[in-house]
PDB file of N, CA and C in Angstrom:
ATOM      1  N   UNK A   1      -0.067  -4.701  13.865  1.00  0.00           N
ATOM      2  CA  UNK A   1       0.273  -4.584  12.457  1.00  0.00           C
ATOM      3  C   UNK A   1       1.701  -4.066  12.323  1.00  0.00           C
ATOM      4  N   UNK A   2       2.388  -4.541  11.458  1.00  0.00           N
ATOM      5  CA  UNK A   2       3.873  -3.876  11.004  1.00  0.00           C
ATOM      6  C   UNK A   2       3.792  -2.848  10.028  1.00  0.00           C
ATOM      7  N   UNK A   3       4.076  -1.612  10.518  1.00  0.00           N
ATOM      8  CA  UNK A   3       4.685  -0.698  10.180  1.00  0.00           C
ATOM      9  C   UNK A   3       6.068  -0.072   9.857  1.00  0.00           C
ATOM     10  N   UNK A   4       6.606   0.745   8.978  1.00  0.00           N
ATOM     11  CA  UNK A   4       7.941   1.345   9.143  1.00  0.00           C
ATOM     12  C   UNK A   4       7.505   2.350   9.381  1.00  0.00           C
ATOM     13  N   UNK A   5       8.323   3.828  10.387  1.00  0.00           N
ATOM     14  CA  UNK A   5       7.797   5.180  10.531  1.00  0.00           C
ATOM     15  C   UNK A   5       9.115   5.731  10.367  1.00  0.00           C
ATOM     16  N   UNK A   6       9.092   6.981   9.761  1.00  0.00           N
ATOM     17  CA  UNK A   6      10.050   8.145   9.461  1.00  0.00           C
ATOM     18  C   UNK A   6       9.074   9.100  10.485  1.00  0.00           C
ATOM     19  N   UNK A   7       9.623  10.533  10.382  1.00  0.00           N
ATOM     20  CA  UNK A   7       9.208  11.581  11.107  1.00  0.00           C
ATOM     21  C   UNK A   7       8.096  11.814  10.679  1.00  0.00           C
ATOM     22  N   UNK A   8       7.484  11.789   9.761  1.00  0.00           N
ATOM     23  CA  UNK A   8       6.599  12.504   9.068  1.00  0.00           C
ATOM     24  C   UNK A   8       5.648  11.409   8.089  1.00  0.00           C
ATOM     25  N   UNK A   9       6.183  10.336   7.857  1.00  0.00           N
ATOM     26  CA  UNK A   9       5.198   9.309   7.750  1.00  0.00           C
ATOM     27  C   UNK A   9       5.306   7.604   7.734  1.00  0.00           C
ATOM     28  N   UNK A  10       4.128   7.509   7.973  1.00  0.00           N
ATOM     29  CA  UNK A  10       3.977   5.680   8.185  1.00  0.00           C
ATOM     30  C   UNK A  10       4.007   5.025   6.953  1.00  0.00           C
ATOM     31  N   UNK A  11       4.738   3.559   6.944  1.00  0.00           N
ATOM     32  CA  UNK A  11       3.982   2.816   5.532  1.00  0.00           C
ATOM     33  C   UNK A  11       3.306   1.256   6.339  1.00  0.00           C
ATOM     34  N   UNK A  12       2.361   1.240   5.853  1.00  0.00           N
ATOM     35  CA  UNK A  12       1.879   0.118   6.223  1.00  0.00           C
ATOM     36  C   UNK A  12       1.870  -1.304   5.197  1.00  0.00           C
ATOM     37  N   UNK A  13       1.434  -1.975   5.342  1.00  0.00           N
ATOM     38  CA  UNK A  13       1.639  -3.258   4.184  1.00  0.00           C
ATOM     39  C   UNK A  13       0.725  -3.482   4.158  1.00  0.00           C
ATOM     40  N   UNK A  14      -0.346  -3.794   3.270  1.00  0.00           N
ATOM     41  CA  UNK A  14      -1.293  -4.173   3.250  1.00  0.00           C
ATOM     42  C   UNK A  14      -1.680  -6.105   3.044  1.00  0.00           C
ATOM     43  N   UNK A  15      -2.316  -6.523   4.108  1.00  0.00           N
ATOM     44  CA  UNK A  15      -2.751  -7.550   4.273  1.00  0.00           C
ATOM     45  C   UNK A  15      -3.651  -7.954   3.241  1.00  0.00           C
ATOM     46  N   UNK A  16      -4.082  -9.381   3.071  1.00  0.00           N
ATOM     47  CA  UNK A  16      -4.759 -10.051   1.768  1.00  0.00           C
ATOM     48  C   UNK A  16      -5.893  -9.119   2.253  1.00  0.00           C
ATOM     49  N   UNK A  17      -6.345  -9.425   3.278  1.00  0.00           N
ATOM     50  CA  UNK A  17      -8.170  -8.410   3.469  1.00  0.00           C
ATOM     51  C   UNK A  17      -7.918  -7.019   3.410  1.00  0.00           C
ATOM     52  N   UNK A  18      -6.628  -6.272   3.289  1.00  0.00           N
ATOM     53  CA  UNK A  18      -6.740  -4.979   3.034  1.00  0.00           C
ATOM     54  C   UNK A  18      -6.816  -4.995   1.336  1.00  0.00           C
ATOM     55  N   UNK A  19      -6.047  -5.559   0.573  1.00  0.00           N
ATOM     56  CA  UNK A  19      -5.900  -5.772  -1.117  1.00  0.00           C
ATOM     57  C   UNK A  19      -7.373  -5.942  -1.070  1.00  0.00           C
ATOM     58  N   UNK A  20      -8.026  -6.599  -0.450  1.00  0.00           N
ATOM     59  CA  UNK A  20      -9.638  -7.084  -1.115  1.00  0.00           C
ATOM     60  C   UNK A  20     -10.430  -6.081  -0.999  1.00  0.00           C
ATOM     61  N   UNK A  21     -10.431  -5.236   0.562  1.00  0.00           N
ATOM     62  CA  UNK A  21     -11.023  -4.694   0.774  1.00  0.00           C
ATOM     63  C   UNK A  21     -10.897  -3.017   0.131  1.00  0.00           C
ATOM     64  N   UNK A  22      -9.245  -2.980  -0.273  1.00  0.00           N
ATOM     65  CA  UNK A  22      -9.131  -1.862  -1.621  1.00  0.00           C
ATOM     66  C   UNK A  22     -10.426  -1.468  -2.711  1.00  0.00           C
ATOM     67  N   UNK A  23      -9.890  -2.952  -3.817  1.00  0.00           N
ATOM     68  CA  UNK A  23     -10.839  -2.991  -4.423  1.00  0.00           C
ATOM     69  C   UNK A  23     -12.071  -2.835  -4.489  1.00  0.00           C
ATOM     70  N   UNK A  24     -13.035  -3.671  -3.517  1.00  0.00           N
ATOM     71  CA  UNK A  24     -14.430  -3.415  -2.981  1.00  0.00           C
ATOM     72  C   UNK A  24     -14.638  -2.313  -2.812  1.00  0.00           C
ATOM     73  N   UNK A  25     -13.908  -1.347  -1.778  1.00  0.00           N
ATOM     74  CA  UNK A  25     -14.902  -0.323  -0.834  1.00  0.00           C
ATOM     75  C   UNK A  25     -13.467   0.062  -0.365  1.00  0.00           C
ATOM     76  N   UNK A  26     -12.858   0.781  -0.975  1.00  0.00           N
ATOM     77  CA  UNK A  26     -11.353   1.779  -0.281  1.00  0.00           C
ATOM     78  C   UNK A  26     -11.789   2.376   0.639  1.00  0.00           C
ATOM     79  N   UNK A  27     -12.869   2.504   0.850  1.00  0.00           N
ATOM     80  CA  UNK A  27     -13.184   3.490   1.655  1.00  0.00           C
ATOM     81  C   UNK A  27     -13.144   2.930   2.883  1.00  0.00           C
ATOM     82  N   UNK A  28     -13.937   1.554   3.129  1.00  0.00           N
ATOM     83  CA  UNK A  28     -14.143   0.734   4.061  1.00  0.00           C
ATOM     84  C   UNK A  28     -12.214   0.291   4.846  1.00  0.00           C
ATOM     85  N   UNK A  29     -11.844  -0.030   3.932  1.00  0.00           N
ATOM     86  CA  UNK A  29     -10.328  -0.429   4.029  1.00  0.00           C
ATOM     87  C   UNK A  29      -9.735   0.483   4.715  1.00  0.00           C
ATOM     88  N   UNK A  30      -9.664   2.061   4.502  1.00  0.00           N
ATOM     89  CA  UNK A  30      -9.211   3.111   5.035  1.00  0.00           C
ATOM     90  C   UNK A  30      -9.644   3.133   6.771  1.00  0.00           C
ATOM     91  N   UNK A  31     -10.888   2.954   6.741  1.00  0.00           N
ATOM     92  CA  UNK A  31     -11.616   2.945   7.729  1.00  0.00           C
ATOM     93  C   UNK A  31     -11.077   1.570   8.975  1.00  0.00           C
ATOM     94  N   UNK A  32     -10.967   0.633   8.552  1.00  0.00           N
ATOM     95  CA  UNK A  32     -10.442  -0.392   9.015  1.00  0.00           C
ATOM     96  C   UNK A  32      -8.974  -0.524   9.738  1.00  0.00           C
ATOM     97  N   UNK A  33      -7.812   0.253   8.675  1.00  0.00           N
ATOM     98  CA  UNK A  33      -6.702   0.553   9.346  1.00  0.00           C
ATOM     99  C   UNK A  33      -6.665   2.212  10.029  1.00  0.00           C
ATOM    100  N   UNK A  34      -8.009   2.242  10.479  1.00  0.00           N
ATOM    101  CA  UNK A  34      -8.122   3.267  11.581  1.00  0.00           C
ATOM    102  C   UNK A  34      -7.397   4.954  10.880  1.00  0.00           C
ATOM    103  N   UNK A  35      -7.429   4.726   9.267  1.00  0.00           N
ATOM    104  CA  UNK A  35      -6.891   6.302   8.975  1.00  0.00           C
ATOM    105  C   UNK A  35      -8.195   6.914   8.324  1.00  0.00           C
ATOM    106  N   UNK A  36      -7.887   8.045   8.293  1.00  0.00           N
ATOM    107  CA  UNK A  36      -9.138   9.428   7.746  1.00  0.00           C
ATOM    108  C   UNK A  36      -9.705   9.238   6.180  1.00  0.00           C
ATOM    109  N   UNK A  37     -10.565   8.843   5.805  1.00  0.00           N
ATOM    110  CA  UNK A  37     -11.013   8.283   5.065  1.00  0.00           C
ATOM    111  C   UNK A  37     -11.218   9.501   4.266  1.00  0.00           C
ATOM    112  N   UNK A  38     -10.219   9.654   2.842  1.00  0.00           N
ATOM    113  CA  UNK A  38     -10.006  10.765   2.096  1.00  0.00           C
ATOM    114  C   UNK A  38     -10.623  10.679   0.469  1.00  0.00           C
ATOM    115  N   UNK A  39     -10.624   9.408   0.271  1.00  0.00           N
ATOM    116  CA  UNK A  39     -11.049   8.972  -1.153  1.00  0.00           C
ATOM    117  C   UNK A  39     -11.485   7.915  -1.093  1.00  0.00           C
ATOM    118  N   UNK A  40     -13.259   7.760  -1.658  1.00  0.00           N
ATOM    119  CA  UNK A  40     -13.466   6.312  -1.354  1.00  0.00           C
ATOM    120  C   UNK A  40     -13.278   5.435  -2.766  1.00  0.00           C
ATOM    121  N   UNK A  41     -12.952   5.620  -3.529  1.00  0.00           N
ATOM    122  CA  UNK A  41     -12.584   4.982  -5.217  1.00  0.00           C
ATOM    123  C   UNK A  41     -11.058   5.183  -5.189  1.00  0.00           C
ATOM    124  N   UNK A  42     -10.954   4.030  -5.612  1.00  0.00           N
ATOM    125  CA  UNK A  42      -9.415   3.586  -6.664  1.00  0.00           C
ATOM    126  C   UNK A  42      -9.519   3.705  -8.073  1.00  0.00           C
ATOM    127  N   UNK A  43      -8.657   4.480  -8.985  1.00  0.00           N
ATOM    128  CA  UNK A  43      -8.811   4.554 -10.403  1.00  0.00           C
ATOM    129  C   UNK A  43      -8.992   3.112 -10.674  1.00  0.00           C
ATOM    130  N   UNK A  44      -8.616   2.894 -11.806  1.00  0.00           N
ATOM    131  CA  UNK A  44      -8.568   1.176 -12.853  1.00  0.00           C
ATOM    132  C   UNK A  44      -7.533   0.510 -12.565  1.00  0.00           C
ATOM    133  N   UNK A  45      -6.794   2.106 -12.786  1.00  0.00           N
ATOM    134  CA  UNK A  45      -5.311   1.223 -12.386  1.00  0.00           C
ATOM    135  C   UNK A  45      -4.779   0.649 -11.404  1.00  0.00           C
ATOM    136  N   UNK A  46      -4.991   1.472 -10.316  1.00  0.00           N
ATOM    137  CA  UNK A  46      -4.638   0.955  -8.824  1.00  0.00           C
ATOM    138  C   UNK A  46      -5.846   0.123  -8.591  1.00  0.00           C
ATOM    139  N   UNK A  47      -6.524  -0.327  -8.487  1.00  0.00           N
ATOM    140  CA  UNK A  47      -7.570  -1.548  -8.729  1.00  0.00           C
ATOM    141  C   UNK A  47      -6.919  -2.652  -9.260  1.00  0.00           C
ATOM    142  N   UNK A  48      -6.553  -2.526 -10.626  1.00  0.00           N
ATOM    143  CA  UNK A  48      -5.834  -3.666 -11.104  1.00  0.00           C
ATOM    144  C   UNK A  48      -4.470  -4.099 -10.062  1.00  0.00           C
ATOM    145  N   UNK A  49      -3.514  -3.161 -10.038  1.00  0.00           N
ATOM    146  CA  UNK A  49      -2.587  -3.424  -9.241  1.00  0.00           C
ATOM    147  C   UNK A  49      -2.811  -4.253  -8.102  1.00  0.00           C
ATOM    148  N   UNK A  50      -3.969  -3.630  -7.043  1.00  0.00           N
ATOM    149  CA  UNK A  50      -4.312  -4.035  -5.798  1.00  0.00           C
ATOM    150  C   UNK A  50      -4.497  -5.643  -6.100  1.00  0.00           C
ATOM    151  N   UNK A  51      -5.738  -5.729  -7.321  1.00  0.00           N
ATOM    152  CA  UNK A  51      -5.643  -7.507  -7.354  1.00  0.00           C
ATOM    153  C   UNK A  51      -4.609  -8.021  -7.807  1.00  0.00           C
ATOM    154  N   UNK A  52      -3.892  -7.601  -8.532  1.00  0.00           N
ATOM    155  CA  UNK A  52      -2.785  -8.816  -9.121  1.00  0.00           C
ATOM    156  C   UNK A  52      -1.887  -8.526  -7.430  1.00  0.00           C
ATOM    157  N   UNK A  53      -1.320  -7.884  -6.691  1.00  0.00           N
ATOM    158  CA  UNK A  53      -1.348  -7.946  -5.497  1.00  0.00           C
ATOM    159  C   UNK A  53      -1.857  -9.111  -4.460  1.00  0.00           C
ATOM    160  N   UNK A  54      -2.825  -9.165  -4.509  1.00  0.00           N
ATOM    161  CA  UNK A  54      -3.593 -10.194  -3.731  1.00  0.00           C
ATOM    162  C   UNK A  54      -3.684 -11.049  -4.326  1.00  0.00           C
ATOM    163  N   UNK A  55      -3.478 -11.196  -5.538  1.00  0.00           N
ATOM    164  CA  UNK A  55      -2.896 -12.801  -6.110  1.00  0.00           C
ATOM    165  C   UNK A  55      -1.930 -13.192  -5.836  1.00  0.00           C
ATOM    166  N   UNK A  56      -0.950 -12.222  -5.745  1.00  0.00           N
ATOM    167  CA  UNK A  56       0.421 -12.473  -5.449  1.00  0.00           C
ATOM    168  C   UNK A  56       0.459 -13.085  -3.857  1.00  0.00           C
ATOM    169  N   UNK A  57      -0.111 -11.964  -2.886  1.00  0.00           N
ATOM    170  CA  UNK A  57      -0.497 -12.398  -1.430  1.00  0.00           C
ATOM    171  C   UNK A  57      -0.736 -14.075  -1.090  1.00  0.00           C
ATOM    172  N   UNK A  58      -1.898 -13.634  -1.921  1.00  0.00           N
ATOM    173  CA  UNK A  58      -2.872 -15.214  -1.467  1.00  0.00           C
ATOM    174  C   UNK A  58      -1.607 -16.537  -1.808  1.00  0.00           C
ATOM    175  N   UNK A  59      -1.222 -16.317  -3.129  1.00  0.00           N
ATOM    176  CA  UNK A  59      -0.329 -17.611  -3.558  1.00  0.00           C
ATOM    177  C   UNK A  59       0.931 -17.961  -2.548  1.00  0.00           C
ATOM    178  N   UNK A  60       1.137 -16.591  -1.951  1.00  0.00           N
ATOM    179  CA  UNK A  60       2.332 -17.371  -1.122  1.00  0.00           C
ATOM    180  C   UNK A  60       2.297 -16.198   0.110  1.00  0.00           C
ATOM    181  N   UNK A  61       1.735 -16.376   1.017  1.00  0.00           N
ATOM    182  CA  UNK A  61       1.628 -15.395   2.165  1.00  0.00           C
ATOM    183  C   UNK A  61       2.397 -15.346   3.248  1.00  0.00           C
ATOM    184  N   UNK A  62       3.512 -15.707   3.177  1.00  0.00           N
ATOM    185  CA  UNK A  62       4.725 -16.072   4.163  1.00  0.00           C
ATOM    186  C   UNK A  62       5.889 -14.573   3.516  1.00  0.00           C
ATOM    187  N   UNK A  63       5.000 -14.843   2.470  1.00  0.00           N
ATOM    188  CA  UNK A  63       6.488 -13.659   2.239  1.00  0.00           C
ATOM    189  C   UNK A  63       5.369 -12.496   1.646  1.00  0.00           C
ATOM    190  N   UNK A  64       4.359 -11.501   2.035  1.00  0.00           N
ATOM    191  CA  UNK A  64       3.175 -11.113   1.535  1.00  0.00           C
ATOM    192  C   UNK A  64       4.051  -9.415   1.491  1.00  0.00           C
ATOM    193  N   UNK A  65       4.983  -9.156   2.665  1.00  0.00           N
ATOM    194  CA  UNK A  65       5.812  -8.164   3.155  1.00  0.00           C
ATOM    195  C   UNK A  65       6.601  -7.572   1.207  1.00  0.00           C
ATOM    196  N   UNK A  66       7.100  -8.639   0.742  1.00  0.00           N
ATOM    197  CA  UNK A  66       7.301  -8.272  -0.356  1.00  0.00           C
ATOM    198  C   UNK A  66       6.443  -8.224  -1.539  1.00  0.00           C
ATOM    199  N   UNK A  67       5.447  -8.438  -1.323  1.00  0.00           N
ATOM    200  CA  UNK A  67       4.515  -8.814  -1.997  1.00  0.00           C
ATOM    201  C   UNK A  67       3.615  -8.200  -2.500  1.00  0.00           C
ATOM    202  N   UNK A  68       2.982  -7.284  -1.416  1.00  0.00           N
ATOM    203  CA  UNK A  68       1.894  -6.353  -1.476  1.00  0.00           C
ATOM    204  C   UNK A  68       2.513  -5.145  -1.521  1.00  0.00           C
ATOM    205  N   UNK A  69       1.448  -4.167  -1.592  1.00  0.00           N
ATOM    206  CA  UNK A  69       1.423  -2.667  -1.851  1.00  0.00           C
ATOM    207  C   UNK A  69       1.485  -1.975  -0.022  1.00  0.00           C
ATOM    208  N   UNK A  70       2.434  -1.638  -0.152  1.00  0.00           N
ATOM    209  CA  UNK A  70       2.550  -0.729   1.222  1.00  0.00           C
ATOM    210  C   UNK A  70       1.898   0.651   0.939  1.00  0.00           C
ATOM    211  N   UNK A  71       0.586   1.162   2.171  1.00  0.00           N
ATOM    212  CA  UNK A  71       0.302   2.256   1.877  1.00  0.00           C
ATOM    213  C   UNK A  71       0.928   3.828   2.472  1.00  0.00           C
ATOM    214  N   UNK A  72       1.066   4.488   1.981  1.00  0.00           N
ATOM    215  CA  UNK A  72       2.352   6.251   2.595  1.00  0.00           C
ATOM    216  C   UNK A  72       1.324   6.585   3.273  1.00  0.00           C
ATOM    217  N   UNK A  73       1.267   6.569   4.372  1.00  0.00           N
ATOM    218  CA  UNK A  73       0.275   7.496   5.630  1.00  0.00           C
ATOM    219  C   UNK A  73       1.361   8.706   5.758  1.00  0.00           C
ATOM    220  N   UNK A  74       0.341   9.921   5.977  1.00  0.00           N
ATOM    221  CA  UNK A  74       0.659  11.123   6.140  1.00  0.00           C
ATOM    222  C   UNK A  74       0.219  11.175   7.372  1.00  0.00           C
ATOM    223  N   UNK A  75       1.385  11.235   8.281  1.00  0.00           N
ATOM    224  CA  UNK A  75       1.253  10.950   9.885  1.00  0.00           C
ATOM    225  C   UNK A  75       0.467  12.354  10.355  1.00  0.00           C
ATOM    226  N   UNK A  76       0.281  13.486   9.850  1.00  0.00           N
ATOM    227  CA  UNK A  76      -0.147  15.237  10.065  1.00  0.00           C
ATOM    228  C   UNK A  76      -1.569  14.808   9.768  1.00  0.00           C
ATOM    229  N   UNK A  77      -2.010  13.956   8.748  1.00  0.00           N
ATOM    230  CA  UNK A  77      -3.652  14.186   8.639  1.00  0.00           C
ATOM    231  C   UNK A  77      -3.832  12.348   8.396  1.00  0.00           C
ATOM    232  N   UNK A  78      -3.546  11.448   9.092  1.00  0.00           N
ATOM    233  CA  UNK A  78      -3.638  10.393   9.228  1.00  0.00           C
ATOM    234  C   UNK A  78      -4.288   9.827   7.779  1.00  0.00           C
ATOM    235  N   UNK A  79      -3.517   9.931   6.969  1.00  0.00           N
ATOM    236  CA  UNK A  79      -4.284   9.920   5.520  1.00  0.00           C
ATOM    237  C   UNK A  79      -2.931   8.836   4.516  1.00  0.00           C
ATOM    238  N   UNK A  80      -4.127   8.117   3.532  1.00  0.00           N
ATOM    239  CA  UNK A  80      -3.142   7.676   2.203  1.00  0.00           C
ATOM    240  C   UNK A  80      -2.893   8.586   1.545  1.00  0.00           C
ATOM    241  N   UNK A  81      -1.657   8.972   1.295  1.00  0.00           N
ATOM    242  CA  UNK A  81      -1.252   9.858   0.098  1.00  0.00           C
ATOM    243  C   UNK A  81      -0.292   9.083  -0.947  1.00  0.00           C
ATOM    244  N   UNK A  82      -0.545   7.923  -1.252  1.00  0.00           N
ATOM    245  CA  UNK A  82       0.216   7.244  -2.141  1.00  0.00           C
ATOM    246  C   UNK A  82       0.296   5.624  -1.987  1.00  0.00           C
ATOM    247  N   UNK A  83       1.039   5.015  -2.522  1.00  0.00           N
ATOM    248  CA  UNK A  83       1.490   3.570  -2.523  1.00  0.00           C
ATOM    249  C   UNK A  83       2.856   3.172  -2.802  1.00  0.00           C
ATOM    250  N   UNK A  84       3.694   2.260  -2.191  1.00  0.00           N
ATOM    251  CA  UNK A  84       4.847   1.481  -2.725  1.00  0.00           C
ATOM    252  C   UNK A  84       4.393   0.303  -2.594  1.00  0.00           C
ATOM    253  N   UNK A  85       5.358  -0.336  -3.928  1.00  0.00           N
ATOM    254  CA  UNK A  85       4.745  -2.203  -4.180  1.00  0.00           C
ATOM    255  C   UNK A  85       6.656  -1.971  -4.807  1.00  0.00           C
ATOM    256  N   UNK A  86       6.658  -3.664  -3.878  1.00  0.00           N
ATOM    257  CA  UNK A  86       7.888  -4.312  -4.293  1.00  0.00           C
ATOM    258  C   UNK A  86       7.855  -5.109  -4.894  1.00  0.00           C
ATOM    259  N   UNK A  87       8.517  -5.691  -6.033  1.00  0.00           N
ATOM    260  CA  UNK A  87       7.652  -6.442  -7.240  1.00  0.00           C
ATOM    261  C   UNK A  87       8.167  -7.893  -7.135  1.00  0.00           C
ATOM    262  N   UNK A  88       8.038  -8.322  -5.676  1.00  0.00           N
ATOM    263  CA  UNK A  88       8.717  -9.983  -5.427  1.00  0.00           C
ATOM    264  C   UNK A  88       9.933  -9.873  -4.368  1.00  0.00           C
ATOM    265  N   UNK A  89      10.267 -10.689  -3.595  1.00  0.00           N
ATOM    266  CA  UNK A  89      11.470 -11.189  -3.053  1.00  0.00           C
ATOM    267  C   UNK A  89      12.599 -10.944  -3.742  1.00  0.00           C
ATOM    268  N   UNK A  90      13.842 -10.716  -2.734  1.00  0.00           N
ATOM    269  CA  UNK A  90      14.749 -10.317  -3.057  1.00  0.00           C
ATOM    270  C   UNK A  90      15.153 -11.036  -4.194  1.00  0.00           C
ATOM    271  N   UNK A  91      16.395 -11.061  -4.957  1.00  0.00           N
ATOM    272  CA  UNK A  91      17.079 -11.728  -5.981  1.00  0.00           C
ATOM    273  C   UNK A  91      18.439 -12.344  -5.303  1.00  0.00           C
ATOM    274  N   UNK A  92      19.185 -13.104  -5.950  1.00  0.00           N
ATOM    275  CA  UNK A  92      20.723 -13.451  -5.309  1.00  0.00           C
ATOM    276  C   UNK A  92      21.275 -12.780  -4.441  1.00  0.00           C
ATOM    277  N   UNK A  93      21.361 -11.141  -5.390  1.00  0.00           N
ATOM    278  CA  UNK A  93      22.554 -10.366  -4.962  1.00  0.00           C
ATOM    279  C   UNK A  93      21.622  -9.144  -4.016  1.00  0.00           C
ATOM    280  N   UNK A  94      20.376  -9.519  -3.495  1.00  0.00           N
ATOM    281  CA  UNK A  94      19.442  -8.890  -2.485  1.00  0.00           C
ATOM    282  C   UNK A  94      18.694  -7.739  -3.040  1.00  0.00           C
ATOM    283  N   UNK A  95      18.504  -7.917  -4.140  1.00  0.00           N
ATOM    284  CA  UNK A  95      18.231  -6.215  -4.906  1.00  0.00           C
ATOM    285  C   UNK A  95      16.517  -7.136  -5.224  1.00  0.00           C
ATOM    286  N   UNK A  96      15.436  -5.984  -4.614  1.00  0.00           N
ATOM    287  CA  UNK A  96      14.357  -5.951  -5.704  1.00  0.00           C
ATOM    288  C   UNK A  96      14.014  -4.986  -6.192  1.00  0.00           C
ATOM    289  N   UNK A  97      12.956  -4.694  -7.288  1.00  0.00           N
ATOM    290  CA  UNK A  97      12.567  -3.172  -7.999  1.00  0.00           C
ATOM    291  C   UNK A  97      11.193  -2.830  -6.890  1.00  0.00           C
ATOM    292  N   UNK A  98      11.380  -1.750  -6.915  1.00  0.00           N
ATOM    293  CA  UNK A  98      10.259  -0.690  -5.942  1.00  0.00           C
ATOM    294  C   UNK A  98       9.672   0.332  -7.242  1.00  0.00           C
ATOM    295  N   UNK A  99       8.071   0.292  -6.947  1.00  0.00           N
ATOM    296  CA  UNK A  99       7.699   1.103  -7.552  1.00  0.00           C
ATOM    297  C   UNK A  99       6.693   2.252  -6.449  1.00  0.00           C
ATOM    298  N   UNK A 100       6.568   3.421  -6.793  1.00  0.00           N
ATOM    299  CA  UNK A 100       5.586   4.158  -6.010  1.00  0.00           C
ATOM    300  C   UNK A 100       4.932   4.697  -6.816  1.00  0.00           C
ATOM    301  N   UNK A 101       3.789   5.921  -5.936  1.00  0.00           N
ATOM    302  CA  UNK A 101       3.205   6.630  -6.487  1.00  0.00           C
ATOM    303  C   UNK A 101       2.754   7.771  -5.244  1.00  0.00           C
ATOM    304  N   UNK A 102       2.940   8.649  -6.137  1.00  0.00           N
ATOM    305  CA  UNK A 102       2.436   9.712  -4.496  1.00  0.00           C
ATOM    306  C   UNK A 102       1.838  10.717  -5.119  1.00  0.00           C
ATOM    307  N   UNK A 103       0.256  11.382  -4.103  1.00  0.00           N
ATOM    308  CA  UNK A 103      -0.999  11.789  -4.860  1.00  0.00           C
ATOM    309  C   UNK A 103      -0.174  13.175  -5.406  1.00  0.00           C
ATOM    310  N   UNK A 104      -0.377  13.718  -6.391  1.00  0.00           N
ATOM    311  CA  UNK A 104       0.171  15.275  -7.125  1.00  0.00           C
ATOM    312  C   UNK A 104       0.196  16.025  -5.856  1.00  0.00           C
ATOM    313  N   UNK A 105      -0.711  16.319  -5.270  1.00  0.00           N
ATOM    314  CA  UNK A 105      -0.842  17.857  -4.105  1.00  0.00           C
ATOM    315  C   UNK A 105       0.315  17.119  -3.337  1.00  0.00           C
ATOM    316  N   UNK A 106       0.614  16.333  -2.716  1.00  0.00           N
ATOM    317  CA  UNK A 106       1.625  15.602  -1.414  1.00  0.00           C
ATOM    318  C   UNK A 106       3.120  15.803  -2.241  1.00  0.00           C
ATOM    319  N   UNK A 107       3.492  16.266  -3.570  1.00  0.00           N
ATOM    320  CA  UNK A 107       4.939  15.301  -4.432  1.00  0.00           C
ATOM    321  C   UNK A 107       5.778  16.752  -3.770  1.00  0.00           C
ATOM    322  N   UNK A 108       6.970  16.427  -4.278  1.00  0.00           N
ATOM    323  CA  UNK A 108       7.847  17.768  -3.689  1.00  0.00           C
ATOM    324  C   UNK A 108       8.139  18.207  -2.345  1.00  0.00           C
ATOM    325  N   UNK A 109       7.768  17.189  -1.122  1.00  0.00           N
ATOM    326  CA  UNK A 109       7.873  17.796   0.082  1.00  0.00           C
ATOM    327  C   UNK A 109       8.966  17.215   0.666  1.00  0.00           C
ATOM    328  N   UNK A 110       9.616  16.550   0.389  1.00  0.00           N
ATOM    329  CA  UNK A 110      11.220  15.967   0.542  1.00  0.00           C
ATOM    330  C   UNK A 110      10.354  14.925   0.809  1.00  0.00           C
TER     331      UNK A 110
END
């Protein structure tokens, strides 16, 4: 699997069967990319996200890297503490928008 790592944490990308398996059973999904299974529910929102995600995936999966929701592993307790989603392939001038989210207890730690 492709990863990026800093000192202190991993992001992973999530594959069409990780987006599916979000939705369904987060819990199962967690379990699958081998991290500590901390929360087994996704609010509404990140639910919604995850599928329009895997719509995005499924329709064109060559480029899924920009596509999907990368999850923030907390490399200290092998855990999700958040999400980044890039909202499409680059543009002309190479710029896309990044959005995150990182859980309240994890924010503030540089």
């Amino acid at each position: 699997m492709i990863k990026l790592e800093s000192e202190r944490l991993n992001l992973l990308p999530l594959q069409a069967k990780h987006l599916s398996l979000a939705v369904d059973n987060y819990g199962e999904m967690q379990s699958e990319l081998g991290l500590s299974v901390s929360n087994t529910i996704l609010d509404d929102e990140m639910k919604y996200a995850m599928k329009v995600r895997l719509q995005k995936v499924s329709e064109d999966n060559k480029n899924y890297l920009w596509l999907t929701n990368w999850a923030i592993v907390l490399k200290e307790e092998n855990r999700i503490i958040g999400f980044i989603m890039i909202k499409g392939c680059p543009n002309e001038n190479g710029e896309v928008i990044v959005g995150y989210g990182i859980e309240e207890m994890y924010r503030k730690r540089g």
